[in-house]
PDB file of N, CA and C in Angstrom:
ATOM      1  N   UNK A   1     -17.247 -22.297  27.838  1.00  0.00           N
ATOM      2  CA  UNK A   1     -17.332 -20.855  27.733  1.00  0.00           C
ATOM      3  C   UNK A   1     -16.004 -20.260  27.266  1.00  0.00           C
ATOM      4  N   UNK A   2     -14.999 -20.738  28.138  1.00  0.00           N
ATOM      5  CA  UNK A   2     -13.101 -20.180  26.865  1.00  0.00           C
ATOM      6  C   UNK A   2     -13.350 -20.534  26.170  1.00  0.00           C
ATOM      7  N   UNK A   3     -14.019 -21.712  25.629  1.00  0.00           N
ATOM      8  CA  UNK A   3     -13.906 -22.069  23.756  1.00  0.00           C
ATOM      9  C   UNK A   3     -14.450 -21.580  23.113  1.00  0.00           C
ATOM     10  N   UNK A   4     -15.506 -20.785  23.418  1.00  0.00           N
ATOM     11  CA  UNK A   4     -16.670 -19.467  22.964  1.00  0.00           C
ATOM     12  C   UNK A   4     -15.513 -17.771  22.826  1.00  0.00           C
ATOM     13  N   UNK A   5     -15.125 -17.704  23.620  1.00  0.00           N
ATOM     14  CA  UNK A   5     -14.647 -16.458  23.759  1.00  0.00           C
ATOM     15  C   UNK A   5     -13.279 -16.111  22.840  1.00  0.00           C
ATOM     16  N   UNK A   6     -12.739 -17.694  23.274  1.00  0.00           N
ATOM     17  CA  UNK A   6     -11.302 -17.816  22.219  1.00  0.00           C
ATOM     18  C   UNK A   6     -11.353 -17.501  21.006  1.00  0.00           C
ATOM     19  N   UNK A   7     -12.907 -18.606  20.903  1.00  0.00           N
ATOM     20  CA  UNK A   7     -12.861 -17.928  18.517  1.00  0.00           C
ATOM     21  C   UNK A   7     -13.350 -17.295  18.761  1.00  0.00           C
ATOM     22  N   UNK A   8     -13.927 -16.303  19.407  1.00  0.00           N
ATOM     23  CA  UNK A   8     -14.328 -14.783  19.095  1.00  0.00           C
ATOM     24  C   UNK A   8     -13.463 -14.075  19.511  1.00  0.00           C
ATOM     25  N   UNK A   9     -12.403 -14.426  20.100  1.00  0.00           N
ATOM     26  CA  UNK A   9     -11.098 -13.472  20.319  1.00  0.00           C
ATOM     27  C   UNK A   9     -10.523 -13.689  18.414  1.00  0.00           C
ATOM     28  N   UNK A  10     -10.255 -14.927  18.027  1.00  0.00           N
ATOM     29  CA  UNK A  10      -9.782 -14.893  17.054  1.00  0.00           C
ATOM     30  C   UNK A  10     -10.303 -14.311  15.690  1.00  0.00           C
ATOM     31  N   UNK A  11     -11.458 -14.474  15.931  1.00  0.00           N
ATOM     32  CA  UNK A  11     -12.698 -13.761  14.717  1.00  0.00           C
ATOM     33  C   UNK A  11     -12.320 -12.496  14.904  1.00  0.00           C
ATOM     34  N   UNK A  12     -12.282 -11.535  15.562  1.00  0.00           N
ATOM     35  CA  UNK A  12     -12.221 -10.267  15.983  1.00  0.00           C
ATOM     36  C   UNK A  12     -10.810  -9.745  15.419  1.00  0.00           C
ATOM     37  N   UNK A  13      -9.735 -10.641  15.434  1.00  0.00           N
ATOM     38  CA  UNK A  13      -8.437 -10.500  15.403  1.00  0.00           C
ATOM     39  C   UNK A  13      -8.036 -10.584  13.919  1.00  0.00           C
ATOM     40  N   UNK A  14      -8.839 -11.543  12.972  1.00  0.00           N
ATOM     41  CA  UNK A  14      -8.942 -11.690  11.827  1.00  0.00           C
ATOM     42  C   UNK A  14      -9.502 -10.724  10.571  1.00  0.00           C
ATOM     43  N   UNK A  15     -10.283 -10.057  11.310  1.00  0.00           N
ATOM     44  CA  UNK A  15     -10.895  -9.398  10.591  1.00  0.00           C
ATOM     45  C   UNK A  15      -9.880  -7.494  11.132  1.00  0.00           C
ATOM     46  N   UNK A  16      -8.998  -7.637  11.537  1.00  0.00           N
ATOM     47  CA  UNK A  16      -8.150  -6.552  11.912  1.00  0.00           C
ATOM     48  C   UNK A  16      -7.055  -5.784  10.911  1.00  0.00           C
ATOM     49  N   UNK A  17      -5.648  -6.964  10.440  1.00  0.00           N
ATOM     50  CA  UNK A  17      -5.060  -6.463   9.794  1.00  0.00           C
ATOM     51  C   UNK A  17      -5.406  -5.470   8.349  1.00  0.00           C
ATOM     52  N   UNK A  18      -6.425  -5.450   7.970  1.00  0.00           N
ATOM     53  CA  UNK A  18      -6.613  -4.509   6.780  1.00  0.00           C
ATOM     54  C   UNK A  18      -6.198  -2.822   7.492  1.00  0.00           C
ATOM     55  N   UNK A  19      -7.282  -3.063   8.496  1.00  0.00           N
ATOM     56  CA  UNK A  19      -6.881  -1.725   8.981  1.00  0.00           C
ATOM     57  C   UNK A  19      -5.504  -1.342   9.776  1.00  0.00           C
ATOM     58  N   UNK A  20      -4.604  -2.493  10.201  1.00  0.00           N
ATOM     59  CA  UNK A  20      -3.829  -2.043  10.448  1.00  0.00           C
ATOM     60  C   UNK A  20      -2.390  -1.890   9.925  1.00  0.00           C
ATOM     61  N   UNK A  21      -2.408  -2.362   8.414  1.00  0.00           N
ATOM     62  CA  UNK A  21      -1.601  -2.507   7.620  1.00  0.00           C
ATOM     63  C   UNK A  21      -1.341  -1.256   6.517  1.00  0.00           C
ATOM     64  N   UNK A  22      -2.492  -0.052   6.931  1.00  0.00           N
ATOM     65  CA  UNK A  22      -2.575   0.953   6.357  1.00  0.00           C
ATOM     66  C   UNK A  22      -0.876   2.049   6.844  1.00  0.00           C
ATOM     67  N   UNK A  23      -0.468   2.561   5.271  1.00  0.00           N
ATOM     68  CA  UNK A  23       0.665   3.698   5.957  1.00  0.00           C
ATOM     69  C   UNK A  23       0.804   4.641   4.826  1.00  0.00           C
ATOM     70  N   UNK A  24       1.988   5.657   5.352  1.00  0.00           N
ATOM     71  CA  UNK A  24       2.085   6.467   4.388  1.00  0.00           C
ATOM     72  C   UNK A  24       3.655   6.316   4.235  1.00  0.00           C
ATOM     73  N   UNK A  25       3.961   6.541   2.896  1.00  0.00           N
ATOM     74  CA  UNK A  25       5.610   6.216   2.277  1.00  0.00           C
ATOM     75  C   UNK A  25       5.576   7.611   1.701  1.00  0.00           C
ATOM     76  N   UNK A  26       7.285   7.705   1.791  1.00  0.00           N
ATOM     77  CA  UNK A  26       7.710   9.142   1.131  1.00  0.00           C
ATOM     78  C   UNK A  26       9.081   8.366   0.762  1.00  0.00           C
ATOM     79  N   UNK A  27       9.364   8.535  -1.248  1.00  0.00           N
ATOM     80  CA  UNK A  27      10.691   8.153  -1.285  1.00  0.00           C
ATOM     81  C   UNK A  27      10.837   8.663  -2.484  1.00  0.00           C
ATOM     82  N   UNK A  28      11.936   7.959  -3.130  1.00  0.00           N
ATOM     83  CA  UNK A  28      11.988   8.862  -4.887  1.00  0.00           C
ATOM     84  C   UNK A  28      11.212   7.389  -5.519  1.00  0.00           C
ATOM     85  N   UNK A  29      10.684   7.653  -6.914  1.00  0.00           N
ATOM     86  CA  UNK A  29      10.776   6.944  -7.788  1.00  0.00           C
ATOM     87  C   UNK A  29      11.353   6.283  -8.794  1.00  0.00           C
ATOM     88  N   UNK A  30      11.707   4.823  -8.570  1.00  0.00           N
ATOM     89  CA  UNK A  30      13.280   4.632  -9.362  1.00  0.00           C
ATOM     90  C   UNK A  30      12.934   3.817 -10.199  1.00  0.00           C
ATOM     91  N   UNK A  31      11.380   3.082 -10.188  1.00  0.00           N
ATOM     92  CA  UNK A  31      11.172   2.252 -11.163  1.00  0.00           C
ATOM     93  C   UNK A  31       9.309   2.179 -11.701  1.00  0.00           C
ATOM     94  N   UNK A  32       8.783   2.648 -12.999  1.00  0.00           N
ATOM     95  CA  UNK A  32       7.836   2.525 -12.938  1.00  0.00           C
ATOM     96  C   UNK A  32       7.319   1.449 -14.643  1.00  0.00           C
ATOM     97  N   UNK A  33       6.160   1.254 -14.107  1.00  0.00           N
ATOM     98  CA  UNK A  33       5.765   0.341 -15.391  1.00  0.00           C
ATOM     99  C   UNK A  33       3.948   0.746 -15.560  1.00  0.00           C
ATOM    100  N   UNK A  34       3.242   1.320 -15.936  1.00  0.00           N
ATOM    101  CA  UNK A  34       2.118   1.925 -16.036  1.00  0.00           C
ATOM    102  C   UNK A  34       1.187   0.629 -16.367  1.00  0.00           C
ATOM    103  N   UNK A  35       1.401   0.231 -17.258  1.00  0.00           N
ATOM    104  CA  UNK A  35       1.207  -0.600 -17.900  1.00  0.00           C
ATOM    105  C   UNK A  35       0.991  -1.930 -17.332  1.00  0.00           C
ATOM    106  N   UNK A  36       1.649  -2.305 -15.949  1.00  0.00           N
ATOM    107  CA  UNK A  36       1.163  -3.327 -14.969  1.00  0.00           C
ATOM    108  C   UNK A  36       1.001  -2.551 -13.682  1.00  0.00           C
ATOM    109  N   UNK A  37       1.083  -1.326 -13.674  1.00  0.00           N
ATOM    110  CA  UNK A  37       0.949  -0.794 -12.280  1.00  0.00           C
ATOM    111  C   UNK A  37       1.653  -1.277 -11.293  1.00  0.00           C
ATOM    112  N   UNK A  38       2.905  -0.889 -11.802  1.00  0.00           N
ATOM    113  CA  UNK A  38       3.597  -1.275 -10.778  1.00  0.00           C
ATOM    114  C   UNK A  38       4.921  -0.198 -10.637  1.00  0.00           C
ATOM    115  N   UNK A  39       5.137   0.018  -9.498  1.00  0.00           N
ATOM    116  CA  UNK A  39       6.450   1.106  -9.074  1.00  0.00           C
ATOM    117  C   UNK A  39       7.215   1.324  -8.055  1.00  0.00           C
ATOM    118  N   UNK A  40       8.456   1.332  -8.037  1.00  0.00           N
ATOM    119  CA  UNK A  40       9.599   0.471  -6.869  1.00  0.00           C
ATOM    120  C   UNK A  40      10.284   2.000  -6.579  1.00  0.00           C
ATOM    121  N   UNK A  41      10.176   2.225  -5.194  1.00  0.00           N
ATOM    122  CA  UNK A  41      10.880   3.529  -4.572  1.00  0.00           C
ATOM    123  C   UNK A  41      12.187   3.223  -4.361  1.00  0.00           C
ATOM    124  N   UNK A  42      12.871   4.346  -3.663  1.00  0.00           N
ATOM    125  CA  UNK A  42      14.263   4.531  -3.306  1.00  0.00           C
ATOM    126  C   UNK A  42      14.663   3.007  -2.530  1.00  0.00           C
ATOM    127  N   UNK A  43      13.630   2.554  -1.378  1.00  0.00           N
ATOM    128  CA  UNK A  43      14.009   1.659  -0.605  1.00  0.00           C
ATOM    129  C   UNK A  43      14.146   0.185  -1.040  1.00  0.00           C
ATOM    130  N   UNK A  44      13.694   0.017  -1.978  1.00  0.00           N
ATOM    131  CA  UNK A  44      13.105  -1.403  -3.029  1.00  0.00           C
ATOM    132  C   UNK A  44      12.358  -1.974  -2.523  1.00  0.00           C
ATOM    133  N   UNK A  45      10.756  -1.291  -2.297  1.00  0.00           N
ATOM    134  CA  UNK A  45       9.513  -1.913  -2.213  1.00  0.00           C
ATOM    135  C   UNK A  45       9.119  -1.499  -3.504  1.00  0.00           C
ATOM    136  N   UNK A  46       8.424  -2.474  -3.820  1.00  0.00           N
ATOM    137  CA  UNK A  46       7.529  -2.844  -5.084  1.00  0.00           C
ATOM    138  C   UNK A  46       6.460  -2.365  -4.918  1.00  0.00           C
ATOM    139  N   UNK A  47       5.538  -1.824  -5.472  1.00  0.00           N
ATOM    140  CA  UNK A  47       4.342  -1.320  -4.788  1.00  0.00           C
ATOM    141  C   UNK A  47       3.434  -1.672  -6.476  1.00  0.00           C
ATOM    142  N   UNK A  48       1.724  -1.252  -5.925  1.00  0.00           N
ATOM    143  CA  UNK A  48       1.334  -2.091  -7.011  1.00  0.00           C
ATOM    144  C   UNK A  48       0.060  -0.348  -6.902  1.00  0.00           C
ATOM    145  N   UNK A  49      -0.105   0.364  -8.206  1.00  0.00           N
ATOM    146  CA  UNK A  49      -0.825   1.494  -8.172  1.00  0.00           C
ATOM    147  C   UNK A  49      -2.814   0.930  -8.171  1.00  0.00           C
ATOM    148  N   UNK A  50      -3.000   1.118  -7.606  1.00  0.00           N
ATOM    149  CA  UNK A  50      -4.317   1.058  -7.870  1.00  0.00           C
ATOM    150  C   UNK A  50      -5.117   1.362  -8.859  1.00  0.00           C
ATOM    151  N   UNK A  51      -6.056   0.741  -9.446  1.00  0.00           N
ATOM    152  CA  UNK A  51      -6.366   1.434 -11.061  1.00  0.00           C
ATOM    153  C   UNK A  51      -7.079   2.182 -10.535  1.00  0.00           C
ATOM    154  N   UNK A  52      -8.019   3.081  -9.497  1.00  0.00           N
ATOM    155  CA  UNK A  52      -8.442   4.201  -9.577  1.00  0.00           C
ATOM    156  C   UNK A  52      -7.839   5.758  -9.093  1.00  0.00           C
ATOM    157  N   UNK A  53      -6.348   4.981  -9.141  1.00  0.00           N
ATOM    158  CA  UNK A  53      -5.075   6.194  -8.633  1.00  0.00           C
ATOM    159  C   UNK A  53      -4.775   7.107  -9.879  1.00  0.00           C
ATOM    160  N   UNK A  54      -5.022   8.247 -10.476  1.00  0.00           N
ATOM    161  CA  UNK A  54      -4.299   9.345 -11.502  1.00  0.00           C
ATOM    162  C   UNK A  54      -3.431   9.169 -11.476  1.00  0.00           C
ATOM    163  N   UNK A  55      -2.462   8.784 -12.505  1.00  0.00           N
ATOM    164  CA  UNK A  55      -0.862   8.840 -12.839  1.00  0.00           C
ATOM    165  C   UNK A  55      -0.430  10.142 -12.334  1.00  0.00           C
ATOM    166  N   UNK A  56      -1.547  10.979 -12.005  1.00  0.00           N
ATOM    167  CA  UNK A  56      -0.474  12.522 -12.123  1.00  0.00           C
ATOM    168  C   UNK A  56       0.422  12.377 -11.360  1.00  0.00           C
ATOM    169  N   UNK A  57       1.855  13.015 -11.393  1.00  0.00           N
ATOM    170  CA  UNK A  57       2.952  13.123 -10.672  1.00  0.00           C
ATOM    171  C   UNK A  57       3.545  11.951 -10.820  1.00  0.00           C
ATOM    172  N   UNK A  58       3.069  10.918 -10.632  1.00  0.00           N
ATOM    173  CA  UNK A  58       3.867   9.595 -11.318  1.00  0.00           C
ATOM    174  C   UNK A  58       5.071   9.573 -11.839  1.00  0.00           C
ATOM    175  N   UNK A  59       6.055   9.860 -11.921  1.00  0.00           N
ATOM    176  CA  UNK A  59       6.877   9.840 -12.855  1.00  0.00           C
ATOM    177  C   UNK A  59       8.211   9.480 -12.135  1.00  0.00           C
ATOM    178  N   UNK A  60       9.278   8.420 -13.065  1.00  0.00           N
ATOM    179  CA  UNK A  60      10.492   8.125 -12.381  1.00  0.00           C
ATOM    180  C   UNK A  60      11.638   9.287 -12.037  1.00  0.00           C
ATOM    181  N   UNK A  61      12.122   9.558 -10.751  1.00  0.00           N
ATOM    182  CA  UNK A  61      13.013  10.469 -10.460  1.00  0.00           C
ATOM    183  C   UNK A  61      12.211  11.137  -9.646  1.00  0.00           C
ATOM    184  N   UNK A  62      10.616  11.429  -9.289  1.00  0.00           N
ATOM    185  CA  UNK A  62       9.797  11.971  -8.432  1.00  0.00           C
ATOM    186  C   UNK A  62      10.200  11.624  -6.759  1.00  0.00           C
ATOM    187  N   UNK A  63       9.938  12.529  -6.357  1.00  0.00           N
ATOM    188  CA  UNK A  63       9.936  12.292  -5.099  1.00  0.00           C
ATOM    189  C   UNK A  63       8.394  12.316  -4.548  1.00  0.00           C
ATOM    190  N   UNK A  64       8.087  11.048  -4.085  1.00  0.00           N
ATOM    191  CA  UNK A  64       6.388  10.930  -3.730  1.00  0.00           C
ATOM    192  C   UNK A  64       6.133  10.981  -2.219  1.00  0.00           C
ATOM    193  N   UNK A  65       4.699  11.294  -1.934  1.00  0.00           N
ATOM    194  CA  UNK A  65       4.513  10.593  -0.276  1.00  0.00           C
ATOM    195  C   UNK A  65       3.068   9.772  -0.829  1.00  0.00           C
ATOM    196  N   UNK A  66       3.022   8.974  -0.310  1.00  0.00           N
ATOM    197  CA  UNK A  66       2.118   7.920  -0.775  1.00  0.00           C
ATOM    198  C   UNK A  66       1.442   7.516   0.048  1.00  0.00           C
ATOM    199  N   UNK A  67       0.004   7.227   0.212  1.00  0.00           N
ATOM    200  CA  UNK A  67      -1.021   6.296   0.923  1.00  0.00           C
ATOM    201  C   UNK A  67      -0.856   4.769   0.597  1.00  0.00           C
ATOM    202  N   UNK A  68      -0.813   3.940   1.306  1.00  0.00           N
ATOM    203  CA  UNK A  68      -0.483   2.679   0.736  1.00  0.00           C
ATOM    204  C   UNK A  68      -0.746   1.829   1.834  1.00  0.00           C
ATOM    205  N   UNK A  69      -1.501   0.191   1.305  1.00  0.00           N
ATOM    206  CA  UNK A  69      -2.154  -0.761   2.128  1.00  0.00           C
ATOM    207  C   UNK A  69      -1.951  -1.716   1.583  1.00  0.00           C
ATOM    208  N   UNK A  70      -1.591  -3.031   2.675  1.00  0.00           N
ATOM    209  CA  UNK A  70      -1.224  -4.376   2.450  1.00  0.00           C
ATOM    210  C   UNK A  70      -2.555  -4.824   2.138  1.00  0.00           C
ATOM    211  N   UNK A  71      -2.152  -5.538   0.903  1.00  0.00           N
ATOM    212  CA  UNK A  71      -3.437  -6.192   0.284  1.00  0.00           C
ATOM    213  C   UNK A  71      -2.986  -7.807  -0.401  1.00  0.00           C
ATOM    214  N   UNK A  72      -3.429  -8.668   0.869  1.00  0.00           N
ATOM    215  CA  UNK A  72      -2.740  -9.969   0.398  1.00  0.00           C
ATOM    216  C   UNK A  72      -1.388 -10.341   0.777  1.00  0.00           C
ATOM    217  N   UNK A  73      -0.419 -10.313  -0.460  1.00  0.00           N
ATOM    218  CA  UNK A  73       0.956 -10.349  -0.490  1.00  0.00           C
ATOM    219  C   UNK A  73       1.654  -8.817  -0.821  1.00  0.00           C
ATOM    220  N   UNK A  74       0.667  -8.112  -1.773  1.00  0.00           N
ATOM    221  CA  UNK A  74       1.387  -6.991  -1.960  1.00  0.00           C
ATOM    222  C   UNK A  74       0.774  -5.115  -1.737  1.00  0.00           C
ATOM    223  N   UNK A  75       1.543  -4.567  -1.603  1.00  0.00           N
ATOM    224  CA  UNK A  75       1.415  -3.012  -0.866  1.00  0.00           C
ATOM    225  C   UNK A  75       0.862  -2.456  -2.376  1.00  0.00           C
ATOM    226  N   UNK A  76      -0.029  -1.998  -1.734  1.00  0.00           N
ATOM    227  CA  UNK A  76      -0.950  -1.304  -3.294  1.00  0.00           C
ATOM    228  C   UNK A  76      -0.999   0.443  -2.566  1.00  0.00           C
ATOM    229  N   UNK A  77      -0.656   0.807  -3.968  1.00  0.00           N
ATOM    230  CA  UNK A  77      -1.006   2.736  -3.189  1.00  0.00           C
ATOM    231  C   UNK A  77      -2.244   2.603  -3.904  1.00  0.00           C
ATOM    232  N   UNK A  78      -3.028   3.666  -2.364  1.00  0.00           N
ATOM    233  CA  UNK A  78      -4.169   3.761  -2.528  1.00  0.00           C
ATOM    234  C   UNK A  78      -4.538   5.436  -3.049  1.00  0.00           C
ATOM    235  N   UNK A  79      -3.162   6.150  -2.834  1.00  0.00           N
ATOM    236  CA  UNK A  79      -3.772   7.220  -2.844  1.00  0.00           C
ATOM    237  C   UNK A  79      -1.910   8.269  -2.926  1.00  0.00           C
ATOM    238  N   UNK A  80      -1.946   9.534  -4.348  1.00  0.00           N
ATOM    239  CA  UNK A  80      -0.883  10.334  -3.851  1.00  0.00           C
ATOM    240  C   UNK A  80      -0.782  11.613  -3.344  1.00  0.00           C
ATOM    241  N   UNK A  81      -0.325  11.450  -1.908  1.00  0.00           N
ATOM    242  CA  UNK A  81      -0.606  13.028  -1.116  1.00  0.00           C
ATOM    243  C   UNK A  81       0.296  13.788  -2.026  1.00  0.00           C
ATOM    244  N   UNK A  82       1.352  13.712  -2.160  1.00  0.00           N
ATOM    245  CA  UNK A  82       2.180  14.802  -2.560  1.00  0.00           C
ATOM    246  C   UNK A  82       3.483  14.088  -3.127  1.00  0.00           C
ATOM    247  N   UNK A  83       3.828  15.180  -4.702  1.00  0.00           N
ATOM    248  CA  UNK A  83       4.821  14.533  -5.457  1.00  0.00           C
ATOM    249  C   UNK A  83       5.619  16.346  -5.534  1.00  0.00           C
ATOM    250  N   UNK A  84       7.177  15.914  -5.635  1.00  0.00           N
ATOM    251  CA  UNK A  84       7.689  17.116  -6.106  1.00  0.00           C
ATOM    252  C   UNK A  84       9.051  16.626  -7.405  1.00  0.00           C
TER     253      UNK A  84
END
């Protein structure tokens, strides 16, 4: 019966990090590449744009706040609240 409960402790546990790897970033934009979707803030995370994200506001020197989720190895924005 622990050997029942254990992998369903672990099943349960596995299927977790998506949701908890979700956040929101606010930094400038210091590096962008459209073209592979890809764009590196003030802090030097790499981040990877989602192709159903609008470039709007996009732009290097922006200051962004960003929706963004671990996907795999790398932080993909999912979404931009606010650029100034």
């Amino acid at each position: 019966m622990k050997g029942k409960n254990l992998i369903s402790a672990l099943a349960l546990l596995a299927g977790m990090p998506s949701a908890a790897s979700a956040a929101t970033v606010t930094g400038r934009i210091t590096y962008l590449d459209l073209n592979t979707h890809r764009l590196m803030l003030d802090n030097s995370d790499m981040y990877v744009v989602a192709p159903d994200v609008a470039p709007t506001g996009i732009e290097v020197g922006r200051l962004v706040t960003l929706d963004a989720t671990i996907r795999g190895t790398e932080k993909v924005i999912t979404k931009v609240l606010k650029y100034t």
